[in-house]
PDB file of N, CA and C in Angstrom:
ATOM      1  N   UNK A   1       1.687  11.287  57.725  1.00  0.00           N
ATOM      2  CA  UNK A   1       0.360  10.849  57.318  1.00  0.00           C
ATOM      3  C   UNK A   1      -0.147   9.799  58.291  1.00  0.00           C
ATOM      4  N   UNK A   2      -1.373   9.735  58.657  1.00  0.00           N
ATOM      5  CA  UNK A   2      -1.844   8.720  59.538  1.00  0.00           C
ATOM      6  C   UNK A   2      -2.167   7.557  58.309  1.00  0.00           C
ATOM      7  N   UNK A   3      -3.053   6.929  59.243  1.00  0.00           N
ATOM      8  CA  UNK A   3      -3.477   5.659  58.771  1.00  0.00           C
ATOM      9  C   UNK A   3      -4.185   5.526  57.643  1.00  0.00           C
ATOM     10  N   UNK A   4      -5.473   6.628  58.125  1.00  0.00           N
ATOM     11  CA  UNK A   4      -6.421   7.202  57.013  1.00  0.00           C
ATOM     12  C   UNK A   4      -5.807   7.518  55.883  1.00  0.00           C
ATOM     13  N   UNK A   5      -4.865   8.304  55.729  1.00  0.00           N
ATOM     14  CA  UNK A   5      -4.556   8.882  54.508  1.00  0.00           C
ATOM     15  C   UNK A   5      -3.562   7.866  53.951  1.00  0.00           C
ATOM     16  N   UNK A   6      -2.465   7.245  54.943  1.00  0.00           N
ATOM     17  CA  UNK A   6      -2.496   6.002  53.869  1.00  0.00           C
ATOM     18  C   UNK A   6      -2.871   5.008  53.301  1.00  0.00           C
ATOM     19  N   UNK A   7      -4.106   4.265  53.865  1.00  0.00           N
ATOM     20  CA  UNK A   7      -5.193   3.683  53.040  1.00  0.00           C
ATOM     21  C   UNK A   7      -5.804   4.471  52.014  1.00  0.00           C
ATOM     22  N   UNK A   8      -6.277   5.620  51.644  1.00  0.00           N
ATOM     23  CA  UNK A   8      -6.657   6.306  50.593  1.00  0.00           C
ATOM     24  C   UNK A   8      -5.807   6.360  49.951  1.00  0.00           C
ATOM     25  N   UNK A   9      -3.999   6.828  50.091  1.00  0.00           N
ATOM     26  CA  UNK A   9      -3.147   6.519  48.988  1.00  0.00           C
ATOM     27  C   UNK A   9      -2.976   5.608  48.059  1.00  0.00           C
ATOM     28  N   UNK A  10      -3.610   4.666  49.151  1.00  0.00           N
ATOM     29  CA  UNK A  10      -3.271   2.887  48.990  1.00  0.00           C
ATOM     30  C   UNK A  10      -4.269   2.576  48.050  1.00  0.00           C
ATOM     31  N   UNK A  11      -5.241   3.352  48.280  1.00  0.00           N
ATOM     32  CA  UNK A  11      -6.611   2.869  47.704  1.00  0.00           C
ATOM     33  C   UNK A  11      -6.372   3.709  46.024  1.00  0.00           C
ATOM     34  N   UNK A  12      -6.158   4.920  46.112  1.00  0.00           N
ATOM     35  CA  UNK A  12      -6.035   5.862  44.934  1.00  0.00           C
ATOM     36  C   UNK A  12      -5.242   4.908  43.637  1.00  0.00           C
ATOM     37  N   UNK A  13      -4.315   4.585  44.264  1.00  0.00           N
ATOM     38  CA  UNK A  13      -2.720   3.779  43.534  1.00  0.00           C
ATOM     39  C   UNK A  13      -3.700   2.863  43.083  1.00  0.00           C
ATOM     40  N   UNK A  14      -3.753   1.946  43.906  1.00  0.00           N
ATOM     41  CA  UNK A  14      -4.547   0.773  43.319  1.00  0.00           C
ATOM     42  C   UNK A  14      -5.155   0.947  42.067  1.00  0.00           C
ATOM     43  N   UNK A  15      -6.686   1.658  42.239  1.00  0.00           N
ATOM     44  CA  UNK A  15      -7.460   2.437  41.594  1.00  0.00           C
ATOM     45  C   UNK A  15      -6.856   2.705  39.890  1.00  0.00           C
ATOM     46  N   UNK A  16      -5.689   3.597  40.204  1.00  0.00           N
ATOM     47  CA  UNK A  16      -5.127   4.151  39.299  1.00  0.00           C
ATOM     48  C   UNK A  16      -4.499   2.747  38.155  1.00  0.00           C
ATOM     49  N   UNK A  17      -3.664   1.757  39.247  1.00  0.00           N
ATOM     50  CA  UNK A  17      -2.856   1.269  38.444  1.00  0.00           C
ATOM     51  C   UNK A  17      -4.409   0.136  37.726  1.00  0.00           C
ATOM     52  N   UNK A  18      -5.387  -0.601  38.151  1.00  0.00           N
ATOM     53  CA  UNK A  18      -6.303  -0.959  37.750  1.00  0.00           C
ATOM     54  C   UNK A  18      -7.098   0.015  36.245  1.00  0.00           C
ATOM     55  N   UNK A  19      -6.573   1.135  36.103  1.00  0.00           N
ATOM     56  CA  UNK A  19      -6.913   1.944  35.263  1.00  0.00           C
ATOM     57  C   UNK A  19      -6.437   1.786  33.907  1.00  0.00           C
ATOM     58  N   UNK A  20      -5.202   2.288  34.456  1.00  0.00           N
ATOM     59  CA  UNK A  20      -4.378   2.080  33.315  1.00  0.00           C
ATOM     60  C   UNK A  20      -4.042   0.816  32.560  1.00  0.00           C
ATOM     61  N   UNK A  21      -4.297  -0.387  33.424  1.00  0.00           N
ATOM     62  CA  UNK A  21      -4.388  -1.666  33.018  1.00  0.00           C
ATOM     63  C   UNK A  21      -5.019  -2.033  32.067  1.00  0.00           C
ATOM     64  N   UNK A  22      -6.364  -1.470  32.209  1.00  0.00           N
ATOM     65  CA  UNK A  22      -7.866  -1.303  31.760  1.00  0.00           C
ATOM     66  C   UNK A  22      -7.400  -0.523  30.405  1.00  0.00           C
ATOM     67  N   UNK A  23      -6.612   0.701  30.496  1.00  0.00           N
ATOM     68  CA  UNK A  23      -6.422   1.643  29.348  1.00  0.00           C
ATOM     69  C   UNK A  23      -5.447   0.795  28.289  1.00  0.00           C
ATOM     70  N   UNK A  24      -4.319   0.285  28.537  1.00  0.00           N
ATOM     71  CA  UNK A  24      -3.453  -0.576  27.833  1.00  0.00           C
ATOM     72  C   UNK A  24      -4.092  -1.462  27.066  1.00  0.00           C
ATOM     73  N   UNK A  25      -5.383  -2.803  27.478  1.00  0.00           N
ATOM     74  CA  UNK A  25      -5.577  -3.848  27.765  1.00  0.00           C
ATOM     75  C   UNK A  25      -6.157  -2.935  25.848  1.00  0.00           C
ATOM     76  N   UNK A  26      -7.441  -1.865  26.194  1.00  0.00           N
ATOM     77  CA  UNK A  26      -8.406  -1.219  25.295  1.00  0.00           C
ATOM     78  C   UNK A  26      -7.544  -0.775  24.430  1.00  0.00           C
ATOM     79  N   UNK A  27      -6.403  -0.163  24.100  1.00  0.00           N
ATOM     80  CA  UNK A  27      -5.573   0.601  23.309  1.00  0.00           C
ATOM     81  C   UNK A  27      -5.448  -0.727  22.332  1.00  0.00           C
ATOM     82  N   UNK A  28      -4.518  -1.613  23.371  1.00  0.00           N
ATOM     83  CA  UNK A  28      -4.346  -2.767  22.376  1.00  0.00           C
ATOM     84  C   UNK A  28      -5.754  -3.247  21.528  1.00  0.00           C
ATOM     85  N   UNK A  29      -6.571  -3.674  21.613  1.00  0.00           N
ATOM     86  CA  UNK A  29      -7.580  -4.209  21.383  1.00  0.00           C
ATOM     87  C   UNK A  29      -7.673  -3.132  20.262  1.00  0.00           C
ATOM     88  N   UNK A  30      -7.922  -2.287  20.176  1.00  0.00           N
ATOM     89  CA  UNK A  30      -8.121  -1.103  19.318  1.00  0.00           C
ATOM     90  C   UNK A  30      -7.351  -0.992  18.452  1.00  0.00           C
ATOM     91  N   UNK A  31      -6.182  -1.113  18.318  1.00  0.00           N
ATOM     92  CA  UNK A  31      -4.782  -1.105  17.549  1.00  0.00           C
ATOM     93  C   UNK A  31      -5.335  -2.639  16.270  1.00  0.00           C
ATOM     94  N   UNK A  32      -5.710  -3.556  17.173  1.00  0.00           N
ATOM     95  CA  UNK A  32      -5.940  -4.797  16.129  1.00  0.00           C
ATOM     96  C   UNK A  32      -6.990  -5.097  15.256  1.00  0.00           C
ATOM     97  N   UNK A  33      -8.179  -3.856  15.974  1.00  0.00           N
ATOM     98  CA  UNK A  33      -9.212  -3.561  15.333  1.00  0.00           C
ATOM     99  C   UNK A  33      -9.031  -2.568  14.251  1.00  0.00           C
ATOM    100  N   UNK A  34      -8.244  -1.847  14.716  1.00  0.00           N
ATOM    101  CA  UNK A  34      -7.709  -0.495  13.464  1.00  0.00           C
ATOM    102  C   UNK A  34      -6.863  -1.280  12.731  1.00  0.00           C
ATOM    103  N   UNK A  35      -6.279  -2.308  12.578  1.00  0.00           N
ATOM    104  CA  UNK A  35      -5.083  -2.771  11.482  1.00  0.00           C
ATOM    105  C   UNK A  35      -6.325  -3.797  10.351  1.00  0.00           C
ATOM    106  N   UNK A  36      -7.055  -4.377  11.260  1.00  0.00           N
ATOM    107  CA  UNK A  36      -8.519  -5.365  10.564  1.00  0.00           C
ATOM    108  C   UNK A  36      -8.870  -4.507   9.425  1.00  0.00           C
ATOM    109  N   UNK A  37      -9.319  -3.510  10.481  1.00  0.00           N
ATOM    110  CA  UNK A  37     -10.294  -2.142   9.436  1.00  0.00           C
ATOM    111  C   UNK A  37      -9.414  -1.670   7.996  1.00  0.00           C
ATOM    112  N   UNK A  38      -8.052  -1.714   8.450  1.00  0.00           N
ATOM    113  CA  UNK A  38      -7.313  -0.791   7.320  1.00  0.00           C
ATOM    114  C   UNK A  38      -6.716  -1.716   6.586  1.00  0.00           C
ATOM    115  N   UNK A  39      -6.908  -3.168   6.234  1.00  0.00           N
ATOM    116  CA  UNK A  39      -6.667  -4.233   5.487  1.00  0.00           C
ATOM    117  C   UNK A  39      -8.095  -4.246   4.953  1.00  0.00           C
ATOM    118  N   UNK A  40      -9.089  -4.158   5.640  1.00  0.00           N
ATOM    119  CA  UNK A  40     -10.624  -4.547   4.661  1.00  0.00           C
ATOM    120  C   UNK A  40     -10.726  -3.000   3.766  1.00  0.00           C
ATOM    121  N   UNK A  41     -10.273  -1.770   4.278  1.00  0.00           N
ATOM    122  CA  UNK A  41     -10.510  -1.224   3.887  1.00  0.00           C
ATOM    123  C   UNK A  41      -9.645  -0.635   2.247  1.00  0.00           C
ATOM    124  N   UNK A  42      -8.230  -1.423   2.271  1.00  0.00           N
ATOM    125  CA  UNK A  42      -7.319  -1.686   1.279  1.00  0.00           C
ATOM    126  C   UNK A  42      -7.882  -2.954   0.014  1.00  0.00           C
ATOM    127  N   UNK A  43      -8.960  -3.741   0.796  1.00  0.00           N
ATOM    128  CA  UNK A  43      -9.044  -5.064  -0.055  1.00  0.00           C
ATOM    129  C   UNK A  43     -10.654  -4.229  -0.904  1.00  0.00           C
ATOM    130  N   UNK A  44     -11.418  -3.650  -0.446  1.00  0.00           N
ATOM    131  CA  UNK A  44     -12.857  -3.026  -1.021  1.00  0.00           C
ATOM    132  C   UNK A  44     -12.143  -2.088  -1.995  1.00  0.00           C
ATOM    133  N   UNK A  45     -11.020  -1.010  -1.228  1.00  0.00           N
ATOM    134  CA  UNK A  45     -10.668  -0.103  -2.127  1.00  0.00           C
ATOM    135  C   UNK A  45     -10.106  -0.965  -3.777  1.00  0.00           C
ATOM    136  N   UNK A  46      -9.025  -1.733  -3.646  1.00  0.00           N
ATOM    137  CA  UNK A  46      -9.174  -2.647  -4.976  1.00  0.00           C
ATOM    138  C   UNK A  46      -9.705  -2.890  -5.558  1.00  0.00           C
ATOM    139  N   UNK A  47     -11.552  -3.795  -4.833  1.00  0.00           N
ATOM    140  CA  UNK A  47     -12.012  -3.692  -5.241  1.00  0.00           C
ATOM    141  C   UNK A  47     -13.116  -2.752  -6.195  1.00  0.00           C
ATOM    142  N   UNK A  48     -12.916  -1.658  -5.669  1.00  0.00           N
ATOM    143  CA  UNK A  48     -13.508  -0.764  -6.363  1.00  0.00           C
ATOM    144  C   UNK A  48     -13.136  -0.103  -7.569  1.00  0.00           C
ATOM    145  N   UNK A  49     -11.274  -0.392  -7.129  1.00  0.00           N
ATOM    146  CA  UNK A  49     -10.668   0.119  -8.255  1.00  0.00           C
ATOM    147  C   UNK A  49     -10.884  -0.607  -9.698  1.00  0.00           C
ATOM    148  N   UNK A  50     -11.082  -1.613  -9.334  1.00  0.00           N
ATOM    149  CA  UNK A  50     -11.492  -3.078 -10.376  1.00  0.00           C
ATOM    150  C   UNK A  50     -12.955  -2.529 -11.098  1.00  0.00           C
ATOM    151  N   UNK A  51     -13.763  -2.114  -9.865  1.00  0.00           N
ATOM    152  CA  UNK A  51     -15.342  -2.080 -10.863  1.00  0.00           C
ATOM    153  C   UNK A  51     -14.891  -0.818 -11.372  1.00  0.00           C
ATOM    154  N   UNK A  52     -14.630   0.379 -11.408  1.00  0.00           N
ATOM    155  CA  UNK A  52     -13.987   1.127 -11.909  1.00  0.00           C
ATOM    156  C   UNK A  52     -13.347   1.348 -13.163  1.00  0.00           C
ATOM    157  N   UNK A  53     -12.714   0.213 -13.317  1.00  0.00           N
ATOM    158  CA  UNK A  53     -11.701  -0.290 -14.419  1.00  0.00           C
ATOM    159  C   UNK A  53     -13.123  -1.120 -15.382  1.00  0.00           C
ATOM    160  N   UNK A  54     -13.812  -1.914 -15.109  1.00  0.00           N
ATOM    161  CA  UNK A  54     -14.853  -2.647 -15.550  1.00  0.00           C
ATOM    162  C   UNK A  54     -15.513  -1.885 -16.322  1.00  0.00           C
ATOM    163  N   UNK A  55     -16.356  -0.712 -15.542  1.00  0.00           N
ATOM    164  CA  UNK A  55     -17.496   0.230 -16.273  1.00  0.00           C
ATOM    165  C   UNK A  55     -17.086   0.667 -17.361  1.00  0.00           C
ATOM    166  N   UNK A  56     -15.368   1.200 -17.204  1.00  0.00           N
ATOM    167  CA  UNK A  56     -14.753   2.482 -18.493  1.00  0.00           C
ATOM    168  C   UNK A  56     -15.085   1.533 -19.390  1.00  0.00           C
ATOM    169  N   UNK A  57     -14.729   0.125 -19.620  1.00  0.00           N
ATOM    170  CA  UNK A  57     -14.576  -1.036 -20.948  1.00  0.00           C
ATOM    171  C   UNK A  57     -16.142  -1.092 -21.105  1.00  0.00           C
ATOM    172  N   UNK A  58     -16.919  -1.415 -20.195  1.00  0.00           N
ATOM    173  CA  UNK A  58     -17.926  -1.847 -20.905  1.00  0.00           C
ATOM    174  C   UNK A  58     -18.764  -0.662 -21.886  1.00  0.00           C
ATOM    175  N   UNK A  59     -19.453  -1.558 -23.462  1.00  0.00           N
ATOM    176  CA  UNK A  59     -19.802  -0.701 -24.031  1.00  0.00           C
ATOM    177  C   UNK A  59     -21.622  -0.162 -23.520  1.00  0.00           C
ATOM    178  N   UNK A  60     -21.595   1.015 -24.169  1.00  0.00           N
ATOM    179  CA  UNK A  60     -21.999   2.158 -23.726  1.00  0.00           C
ATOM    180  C   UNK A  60     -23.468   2.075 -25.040  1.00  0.00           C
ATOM    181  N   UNK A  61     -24.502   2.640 -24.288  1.00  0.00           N
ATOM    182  CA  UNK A  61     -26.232   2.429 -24.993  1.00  0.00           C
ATOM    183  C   UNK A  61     -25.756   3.363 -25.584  1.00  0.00           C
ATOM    184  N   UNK A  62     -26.377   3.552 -26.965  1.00  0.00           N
ATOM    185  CA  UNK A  62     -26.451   4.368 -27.961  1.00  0.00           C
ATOM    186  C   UNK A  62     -27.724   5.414 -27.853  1.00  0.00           C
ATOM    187  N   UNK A  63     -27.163   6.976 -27.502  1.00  0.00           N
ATOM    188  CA  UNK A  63     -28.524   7.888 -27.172  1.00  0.00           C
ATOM    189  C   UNK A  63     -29.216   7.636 -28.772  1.00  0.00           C
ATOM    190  N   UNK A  64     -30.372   8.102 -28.485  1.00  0.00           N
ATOM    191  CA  UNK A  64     -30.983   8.189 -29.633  1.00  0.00           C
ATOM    192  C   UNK A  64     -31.489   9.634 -30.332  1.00  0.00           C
TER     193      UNK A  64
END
């Protein structure tokens, strides 16, 4: 390989490993955003289970 083509190797690699850096850095970030989401989404579900539980007790209008 000449010169040329190993500066483009050089350059590709780089490139690449700057990528994947980039891909790791986002995965993570994402992972802590998905664990956030699936704790709020455990604490509403409760809560819902609660209003849920609320409505069955409360009493009920009399049709006429």
């Amino acid at each position: 390989m000449g010169p040329k083509n190993n500066s483009s190797v050089e350059r590709l690699l780089a490139e690449t490993q700057d990528l994947v850096t980039r891909l790791l850095r986002e995965n993570r970030a994402l992972k802590v955003k998905n664990a956030k989401l699936g704790a709020e989404l455990a604490r509403v579900s409760k809560g819902w289970e609660q209003i849920k539980a609320l409505a069955k007790q409360a009493p009920r209008a009399r049709r006429r």
